[in-house]
C-alpha atoms as a PDB file:
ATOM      1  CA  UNK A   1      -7.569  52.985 -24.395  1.00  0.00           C
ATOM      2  CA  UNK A   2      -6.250  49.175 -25.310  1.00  0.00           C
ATOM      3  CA  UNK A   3      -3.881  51.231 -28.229  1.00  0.00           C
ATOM      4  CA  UNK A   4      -2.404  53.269 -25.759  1.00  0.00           C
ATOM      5  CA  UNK A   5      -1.808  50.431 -23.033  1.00  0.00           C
ATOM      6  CA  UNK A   6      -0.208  49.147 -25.540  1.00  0.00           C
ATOM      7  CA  UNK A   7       2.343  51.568 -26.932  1.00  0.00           C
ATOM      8  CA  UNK A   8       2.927  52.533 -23.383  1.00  0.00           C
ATOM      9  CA  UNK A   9       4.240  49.066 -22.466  1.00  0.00           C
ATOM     10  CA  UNK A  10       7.015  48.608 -25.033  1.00  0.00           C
ATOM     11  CA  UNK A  11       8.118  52.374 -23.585  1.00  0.00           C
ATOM     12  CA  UNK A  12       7.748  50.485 -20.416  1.00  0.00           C
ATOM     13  CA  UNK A  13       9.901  47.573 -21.617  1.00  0.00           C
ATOM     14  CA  UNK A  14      12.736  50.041 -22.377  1.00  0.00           C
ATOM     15  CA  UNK A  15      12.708  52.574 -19.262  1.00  0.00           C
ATOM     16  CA  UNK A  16      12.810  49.070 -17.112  1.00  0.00           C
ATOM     17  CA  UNK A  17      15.413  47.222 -19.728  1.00  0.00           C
ATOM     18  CA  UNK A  18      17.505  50.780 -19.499  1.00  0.00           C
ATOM     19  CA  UNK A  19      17.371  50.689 -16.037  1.00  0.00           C
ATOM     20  CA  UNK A  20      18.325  46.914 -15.612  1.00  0.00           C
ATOM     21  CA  UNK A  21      21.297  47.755 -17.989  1.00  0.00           C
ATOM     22  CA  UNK A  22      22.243  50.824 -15.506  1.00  0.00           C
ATOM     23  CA  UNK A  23      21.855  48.379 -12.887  1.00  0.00           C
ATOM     24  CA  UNK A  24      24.290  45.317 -14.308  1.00  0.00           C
ATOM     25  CA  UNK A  25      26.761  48.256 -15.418  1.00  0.00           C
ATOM     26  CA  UNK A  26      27.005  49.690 -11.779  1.00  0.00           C
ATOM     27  CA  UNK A  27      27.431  46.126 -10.163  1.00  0.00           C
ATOM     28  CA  UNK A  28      30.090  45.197 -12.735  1.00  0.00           C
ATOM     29  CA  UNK A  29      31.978  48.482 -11.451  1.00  0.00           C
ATOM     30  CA  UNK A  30      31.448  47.735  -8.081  1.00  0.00           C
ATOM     31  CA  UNK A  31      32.671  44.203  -8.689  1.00  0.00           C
ATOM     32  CA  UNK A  32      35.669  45.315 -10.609  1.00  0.00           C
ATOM     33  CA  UNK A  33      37.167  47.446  -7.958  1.00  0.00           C
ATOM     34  CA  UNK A  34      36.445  44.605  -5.319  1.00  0.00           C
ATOM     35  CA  UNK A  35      38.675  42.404  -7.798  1.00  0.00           C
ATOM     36  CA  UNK A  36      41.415  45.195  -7.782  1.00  0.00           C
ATOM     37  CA  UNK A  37      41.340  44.993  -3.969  1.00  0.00           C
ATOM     38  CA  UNK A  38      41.688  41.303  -3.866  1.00  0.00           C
ATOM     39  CA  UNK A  39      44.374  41.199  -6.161  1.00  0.00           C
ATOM     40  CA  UNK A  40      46.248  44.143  -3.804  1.00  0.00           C
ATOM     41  CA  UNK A  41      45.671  42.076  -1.015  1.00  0.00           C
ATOM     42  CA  UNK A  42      46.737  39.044  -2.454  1.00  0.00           C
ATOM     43  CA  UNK A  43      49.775  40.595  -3.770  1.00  0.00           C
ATOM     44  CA  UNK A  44      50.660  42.234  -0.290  1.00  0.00           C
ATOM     45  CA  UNK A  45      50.443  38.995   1.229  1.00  0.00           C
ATOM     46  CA  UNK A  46      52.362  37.562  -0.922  1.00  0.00           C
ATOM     47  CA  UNK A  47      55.159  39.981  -0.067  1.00  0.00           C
ATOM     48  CA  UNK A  48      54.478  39.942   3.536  1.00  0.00           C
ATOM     49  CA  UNK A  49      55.054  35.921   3.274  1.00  0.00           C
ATOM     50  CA  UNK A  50      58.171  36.581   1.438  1.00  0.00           C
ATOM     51  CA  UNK A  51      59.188  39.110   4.188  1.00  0.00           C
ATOM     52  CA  UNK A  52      58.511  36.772   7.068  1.00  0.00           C
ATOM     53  CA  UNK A  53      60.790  33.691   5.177  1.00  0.00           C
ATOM     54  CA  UNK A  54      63.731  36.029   4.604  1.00  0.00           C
ATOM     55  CA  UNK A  55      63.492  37.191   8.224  1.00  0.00           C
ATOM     56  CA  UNK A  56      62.989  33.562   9.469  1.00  0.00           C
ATOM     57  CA  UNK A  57      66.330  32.707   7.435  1.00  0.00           C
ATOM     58  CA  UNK A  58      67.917  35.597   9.328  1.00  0.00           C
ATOM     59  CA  UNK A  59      66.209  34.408  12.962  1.00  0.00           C
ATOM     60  CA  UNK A  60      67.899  30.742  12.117  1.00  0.00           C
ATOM     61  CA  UNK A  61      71.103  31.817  10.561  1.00  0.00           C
ATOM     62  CA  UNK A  62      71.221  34.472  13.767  1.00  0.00           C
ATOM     63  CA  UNK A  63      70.360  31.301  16.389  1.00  0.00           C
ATOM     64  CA  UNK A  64      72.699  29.234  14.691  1.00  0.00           C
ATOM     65  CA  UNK A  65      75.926  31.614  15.243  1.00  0.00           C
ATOM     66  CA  UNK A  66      74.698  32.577  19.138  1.00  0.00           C
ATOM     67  CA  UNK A  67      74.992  28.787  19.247  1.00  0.00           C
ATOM     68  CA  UNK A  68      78.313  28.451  17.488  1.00  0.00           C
ATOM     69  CA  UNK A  69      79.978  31.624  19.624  1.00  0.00           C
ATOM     70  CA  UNK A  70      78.517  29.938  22.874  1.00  0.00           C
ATOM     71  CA  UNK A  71      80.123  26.979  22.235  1.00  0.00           C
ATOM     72  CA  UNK A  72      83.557  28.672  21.415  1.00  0.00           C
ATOM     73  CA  UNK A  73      82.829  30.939  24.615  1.00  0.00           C
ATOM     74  CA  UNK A  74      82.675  28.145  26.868  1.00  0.00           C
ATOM     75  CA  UNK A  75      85.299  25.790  25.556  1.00  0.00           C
ATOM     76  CA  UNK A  76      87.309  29.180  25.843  1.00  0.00           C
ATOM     77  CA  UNK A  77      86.511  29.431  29.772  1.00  0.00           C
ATOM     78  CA  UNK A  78      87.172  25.791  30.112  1.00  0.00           C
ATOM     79  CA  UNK A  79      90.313  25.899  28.956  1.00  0.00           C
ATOM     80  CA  UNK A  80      91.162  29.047  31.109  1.00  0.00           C
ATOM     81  CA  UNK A  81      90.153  27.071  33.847  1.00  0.00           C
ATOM     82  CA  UNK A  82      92.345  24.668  33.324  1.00  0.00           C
ATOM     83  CA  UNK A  83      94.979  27.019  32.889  1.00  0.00           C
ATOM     84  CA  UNK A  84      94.187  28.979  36.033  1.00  0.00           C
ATOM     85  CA  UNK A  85      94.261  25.119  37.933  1.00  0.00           C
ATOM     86  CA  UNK A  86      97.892  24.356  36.758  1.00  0.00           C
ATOM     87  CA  UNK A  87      98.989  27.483  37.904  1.00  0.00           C
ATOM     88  CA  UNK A  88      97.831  26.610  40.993  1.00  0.00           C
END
């Protein structure tokens, strides 16, 4: 009975080593595709970042001429003002 203990256990060693190997294969595929979905992520924030800059350019550049055309708007009135007082 020892001799077949013994041959059985190498067959064992293989069914369990075959199984390990099916094992590390199948985690390295499920650890691939959670690398792909990093690297979409990462790459989607990186062009949501982008987005948000360009449209905080525009926000600024937008604020800047609303303060520019207020300016002109009121040194407009005053000077209608003024115009309307001498007539007066």
């Amino acid at each position: 009975m020892g001799a077949y203990e013994c041959n059985k256990s190498p067959l064992r060693t293989q069914s369990s080593n075959a199984q390990e190997q099916e094992n590390l294969e199948e985690r390295l595929k499920d650890l691939l595709k959670q690398k792909e979905l990093v690297t979409q992520q990462r790459d989607l924030a990186e062009k949501l970042q982008h987005h948000f800059s360009v449209s905080e350019m525009r926000s600024e550049n937008l604020h800047h001429k609303l303060e520019h055309v207020t300016a002109q708007d009121e040194s407009l009135l005053q000077t209608e003002l003024l115009q309307q007082e001498q007539e007066v």
